[in-house]
C-alpha atoms as a PDB file:
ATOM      1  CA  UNK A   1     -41.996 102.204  61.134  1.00  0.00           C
ATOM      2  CA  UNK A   2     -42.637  98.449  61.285  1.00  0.00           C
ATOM      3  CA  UNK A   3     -41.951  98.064  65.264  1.00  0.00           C
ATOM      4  CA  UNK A   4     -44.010 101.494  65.544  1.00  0.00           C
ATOM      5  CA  UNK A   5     -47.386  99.351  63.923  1.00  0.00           C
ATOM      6  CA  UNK A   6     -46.205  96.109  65.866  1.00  0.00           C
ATOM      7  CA  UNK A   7     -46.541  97.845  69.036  1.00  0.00           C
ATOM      8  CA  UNK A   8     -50.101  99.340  67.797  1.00  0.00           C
ATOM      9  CA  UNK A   9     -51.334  95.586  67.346  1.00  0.00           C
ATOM     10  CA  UNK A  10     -49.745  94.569  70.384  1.00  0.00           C
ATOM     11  CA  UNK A  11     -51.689  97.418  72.144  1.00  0.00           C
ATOM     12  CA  UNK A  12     -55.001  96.465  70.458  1.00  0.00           C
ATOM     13  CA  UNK A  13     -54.786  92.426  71.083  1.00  0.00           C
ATOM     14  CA  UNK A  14     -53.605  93.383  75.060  1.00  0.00           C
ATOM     15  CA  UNK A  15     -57.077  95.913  75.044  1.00  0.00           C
ATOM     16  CA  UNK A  16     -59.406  93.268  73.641  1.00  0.00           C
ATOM     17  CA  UNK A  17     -57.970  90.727  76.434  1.00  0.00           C
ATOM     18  CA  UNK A  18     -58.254  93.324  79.216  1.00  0.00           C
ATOM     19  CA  UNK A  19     -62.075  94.167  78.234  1.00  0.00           C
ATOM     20  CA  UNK A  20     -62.561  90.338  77.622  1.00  0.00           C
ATOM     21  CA  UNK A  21     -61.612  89.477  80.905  1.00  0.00           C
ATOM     22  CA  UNK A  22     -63.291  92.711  82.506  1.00  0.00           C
ATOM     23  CA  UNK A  23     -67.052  91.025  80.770  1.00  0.00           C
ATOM     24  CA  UNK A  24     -66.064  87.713  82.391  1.00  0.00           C
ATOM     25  CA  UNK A  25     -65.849  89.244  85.820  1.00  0.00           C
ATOM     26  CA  UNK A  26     -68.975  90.736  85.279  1.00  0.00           C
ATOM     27  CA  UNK A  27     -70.802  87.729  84.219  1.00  0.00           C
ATOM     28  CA  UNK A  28     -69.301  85.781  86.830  1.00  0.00           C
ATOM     29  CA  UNK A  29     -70.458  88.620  89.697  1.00  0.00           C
ATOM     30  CA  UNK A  30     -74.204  88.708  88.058  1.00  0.00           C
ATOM     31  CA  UNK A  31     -74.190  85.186  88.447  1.00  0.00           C
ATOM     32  CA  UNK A  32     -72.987  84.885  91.958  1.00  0.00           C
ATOM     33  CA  UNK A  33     -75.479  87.683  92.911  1.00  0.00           C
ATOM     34  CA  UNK A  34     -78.583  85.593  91.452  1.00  0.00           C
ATOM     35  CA  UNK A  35     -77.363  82.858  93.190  1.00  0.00           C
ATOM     36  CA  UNK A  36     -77.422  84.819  96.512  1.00  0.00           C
ATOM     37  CA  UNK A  37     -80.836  86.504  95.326  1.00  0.00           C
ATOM     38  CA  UNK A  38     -82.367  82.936  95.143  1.00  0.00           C
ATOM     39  CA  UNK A  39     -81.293  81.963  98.631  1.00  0.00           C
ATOM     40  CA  UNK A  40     -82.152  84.767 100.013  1.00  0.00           C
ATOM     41  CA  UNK A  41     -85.592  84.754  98.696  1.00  0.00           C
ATOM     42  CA  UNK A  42     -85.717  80.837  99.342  1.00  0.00           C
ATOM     43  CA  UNK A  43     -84.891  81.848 103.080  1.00  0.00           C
ATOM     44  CA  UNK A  44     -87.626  84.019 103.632  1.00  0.00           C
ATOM     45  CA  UNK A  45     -90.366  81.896 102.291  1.00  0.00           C
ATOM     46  CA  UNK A  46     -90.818  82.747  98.607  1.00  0.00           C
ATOM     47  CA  UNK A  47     -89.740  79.865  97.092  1.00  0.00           C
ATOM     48  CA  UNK A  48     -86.887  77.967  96.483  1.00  0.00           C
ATOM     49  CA  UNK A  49     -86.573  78.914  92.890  1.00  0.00           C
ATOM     50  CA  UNK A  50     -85.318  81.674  91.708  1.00  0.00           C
ATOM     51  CA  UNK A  51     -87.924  83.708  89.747  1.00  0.00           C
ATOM     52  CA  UNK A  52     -89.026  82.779  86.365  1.00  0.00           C
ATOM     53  CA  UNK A  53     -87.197  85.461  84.107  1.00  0.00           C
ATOM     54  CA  UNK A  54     -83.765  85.686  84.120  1.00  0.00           C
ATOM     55  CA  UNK A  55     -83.338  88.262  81.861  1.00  0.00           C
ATOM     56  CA  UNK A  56     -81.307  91.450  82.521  1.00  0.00           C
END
């Protein structure tokens, strides 16, 4: 019974990591996008900052 709730912990802690690391690939494509977004729209005349609200 006790390796039966180790492995249920062990299973929780390894889902919190995975979805963890699944939010930090997110963040890190949102950012890379805004960065493209900003050069792109610094390319075509409309400024070379990004816009004003960076709110998602």
């Amino acid at each position: 019974m006790k390796l039966l709730k180790s492995m249920k912990v062990s299973k929780k802690r390894t889902s919190t990591y995975a979805e963890t690391s699944h939010s930090l690939d997110l963040s890190a494509k949102v950012l890379s996008n805004k960065e493209l977004l900003s050069q792109i729209s610094g390319a075509r005349g409309g400024g070379a900052y990004p816009p004003k609200s960076t709110r998602f």
